[in-house]
N, C-alpha and C. Protein backbone atom coordinates (compact mmCIF):
# COMPACT_ATOMS: atom_id res chain seq x y z
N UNK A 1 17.27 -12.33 -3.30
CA UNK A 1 16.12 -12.59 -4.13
C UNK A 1 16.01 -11.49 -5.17
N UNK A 2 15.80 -12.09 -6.24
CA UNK A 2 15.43 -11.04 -7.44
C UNK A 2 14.06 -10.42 -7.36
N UNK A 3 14.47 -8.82 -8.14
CA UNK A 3 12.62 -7.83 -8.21
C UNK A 3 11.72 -8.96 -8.75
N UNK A 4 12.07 -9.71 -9.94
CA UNK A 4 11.54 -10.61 -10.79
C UNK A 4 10.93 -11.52 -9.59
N UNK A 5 11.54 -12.25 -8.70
CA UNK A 5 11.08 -13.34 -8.22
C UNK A 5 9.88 -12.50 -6.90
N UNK A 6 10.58 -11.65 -6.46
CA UNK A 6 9.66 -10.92 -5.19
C UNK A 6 8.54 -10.36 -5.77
N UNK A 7 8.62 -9.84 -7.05
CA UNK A 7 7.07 -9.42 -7.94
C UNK A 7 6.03 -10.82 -7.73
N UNK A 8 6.88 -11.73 -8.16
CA UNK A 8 5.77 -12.66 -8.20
C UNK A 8 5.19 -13.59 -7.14
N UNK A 9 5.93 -13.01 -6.10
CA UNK A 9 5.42 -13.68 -4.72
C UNK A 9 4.01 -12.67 -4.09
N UNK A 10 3.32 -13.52 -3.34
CA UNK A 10 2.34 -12.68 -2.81
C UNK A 10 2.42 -11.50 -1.89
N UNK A 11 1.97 -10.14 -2.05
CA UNK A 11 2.32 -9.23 -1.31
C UNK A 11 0.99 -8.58 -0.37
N UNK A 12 1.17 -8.12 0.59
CA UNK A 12 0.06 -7.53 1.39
C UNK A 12 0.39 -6.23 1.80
N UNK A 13 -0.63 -5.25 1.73
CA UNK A 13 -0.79 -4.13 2.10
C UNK A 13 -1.59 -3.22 3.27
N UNK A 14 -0.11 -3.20 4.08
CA UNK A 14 -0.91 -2.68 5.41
C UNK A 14 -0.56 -1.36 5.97
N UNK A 15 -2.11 -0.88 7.03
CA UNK A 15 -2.10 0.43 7.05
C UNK A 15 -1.92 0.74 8.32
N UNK A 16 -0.76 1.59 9.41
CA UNK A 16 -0.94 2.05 10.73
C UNK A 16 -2.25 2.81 10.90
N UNK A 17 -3.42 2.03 11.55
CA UNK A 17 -4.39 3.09 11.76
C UNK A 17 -3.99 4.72 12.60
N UNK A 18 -2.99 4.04 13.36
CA UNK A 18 -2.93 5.14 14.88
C UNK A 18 -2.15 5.92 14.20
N UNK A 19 -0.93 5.81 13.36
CA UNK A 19 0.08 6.42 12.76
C UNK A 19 -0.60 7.47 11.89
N UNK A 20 -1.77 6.94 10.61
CA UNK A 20 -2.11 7.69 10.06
C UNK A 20 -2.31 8.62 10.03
N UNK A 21 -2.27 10.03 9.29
CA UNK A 21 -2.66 11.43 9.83
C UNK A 21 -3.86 11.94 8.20
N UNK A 22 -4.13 11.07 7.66
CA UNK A 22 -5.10 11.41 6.43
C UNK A 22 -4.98 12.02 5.31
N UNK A 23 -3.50 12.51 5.56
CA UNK A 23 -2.87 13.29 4.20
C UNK A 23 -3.43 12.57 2.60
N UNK A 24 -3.69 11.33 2.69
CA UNK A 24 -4.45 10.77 1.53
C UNK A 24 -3.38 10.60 0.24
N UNK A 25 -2.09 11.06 0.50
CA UNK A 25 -0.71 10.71 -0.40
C UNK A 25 -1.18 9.26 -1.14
N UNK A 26 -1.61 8.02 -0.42
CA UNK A 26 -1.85 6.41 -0.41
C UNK A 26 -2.83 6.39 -2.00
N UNK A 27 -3.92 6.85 -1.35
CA UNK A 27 -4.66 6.59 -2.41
C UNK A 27 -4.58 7.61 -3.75
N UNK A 28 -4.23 8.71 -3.96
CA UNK A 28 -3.13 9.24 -4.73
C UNK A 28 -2.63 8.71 -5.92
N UNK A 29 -1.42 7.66 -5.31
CA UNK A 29 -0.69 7.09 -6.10
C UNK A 29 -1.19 5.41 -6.27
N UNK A 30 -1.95 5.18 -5.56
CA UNK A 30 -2.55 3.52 -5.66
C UNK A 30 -4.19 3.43 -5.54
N UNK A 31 -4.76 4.40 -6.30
CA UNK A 31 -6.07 4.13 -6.41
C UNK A 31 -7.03 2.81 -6.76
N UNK A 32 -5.93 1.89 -7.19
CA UNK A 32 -6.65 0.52 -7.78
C UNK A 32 -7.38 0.17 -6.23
N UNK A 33 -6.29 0.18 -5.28
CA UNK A 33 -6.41 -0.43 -3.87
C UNK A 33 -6.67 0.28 -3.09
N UNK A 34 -6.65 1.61 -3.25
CA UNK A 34 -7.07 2.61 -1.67
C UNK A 34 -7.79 3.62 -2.12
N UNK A 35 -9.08 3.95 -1.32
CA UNK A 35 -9.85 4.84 -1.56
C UNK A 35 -9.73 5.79 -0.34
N UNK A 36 -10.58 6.88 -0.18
CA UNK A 36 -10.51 7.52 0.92
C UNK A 36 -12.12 7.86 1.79
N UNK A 37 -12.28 7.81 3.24
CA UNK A 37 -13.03 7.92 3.67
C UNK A 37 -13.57 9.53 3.85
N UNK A 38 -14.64 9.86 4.30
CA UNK A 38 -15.27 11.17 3.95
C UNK A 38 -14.18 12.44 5.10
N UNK A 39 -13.43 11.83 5.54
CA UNK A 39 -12.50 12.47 6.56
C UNK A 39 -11.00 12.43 5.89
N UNK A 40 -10.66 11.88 4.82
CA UNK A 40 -9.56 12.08 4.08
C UNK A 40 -8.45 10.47 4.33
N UNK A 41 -9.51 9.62 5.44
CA UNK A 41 -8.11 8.60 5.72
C UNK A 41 -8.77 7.22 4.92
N UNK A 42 -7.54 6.77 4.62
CA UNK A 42 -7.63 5.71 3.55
C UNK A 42 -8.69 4.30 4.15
N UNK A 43 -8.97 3.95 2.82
CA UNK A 43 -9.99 2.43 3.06
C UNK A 43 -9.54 1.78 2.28
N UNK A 44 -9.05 0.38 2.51
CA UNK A 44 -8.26 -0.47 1.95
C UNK A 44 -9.37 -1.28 0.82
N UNK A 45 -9.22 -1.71 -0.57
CA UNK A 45 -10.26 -1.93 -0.86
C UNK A 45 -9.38 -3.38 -0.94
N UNK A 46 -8.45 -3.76 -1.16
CA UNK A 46 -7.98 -5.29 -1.48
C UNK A 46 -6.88 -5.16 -0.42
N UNK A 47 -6.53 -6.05 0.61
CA UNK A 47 -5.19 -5.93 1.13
C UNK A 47 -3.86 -6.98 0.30
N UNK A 48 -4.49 -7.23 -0.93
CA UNK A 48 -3.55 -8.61 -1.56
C UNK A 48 -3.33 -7.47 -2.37
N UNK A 49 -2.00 -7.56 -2.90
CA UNK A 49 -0.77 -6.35 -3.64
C UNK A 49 -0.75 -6.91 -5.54
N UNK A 50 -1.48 -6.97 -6.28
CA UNK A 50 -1.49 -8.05 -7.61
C UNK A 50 0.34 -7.67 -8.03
N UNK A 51 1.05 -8.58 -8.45
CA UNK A 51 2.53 -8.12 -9.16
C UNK A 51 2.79 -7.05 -9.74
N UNK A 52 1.23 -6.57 -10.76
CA UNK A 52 1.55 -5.73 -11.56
C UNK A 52 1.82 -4.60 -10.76
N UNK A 53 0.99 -4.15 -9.63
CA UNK A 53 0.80 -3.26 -8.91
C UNK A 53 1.83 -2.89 -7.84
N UNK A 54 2.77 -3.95 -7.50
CA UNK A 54 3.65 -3.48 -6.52
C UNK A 54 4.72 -2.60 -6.16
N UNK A 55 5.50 -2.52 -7.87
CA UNK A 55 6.19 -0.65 -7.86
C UNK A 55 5.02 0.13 -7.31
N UNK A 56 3.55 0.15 -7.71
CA UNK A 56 2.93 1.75 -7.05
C UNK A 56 2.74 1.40 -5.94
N UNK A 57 2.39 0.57 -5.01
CA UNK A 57 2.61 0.28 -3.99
C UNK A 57 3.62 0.79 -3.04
N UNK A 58 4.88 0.29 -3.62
CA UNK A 58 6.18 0.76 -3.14
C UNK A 58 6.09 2.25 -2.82
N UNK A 59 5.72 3.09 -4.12
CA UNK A 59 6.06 4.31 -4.49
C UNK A 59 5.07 4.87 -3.39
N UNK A 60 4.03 4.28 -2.85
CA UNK A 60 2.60 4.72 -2.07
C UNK A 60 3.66 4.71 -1.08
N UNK A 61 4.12 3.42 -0.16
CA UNK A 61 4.49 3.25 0.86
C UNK A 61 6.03 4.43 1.21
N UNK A 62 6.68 4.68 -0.27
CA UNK A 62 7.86 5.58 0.19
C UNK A 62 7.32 6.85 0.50
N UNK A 63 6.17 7.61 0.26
CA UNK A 63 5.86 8.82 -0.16
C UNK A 63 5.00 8.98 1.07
N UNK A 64 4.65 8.09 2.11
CA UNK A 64 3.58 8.41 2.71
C UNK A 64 4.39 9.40 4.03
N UNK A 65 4.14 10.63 4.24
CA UNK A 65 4.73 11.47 5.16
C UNK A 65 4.64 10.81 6.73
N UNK A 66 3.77 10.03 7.00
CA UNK A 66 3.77 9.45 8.39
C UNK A 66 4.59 8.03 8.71
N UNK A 67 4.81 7.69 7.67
CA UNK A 67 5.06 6.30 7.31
C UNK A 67 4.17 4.90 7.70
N UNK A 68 3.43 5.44 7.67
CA UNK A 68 1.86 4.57 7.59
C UNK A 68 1.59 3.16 7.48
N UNK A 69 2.06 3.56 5.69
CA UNK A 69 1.53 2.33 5.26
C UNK A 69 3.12 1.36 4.85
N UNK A 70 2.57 -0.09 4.40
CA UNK A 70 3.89 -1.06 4.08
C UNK A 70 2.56 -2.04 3.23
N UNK A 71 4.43 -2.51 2.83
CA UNK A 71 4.11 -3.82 2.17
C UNK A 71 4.65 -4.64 2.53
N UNK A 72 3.96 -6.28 2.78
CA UNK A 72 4.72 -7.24 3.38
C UNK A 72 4.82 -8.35 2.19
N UNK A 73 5.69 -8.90 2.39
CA UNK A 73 5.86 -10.12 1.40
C UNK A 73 4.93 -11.44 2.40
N UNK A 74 3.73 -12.15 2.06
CA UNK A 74 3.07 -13.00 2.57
C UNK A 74 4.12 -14.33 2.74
N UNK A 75 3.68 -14.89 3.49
CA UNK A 75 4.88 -16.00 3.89
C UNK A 75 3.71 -17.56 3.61
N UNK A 76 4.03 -18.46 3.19
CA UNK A 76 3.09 -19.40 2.34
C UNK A 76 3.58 -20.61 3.50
């Protein structure tokens, strides 16, 4: 499958609660979609990934030191 075609499929963004350690890396680099709670660990504000958004996504999900978070391709 092409970047082209997987951009435009629906994507979801999910977070290991237990994994998490609050480093806050997530919302960082993807502020459209993740904010942070008064303890430093992320709050998901949309779990739907828009196309435009899914390189920072990516870049959220490579960077996160716990490996936390992902992105899934939604299955229709």
């Amino acid at each position: 499958m092409s970047d082209a075609q997987t951009a435009s499929g629906v994507h979801t963004l999910l977070i290991d609660r237990i994994a998490c350690d609050g480093h806050g890396a997530c919302a960082e680099l993807l502020p459209e979609l993740i904010g942070l709670d008064e303890w430093g660990y992320p709050i998901v504000r949309s779990t739907d990934v828009p196309g435009e958004l899914l390189d920072h996504a990516r870049r959220a999900v490579a960077e996160c030191p716990v490996l936390a978070l992902r992105v899934e391709q939604k299955h229709r």
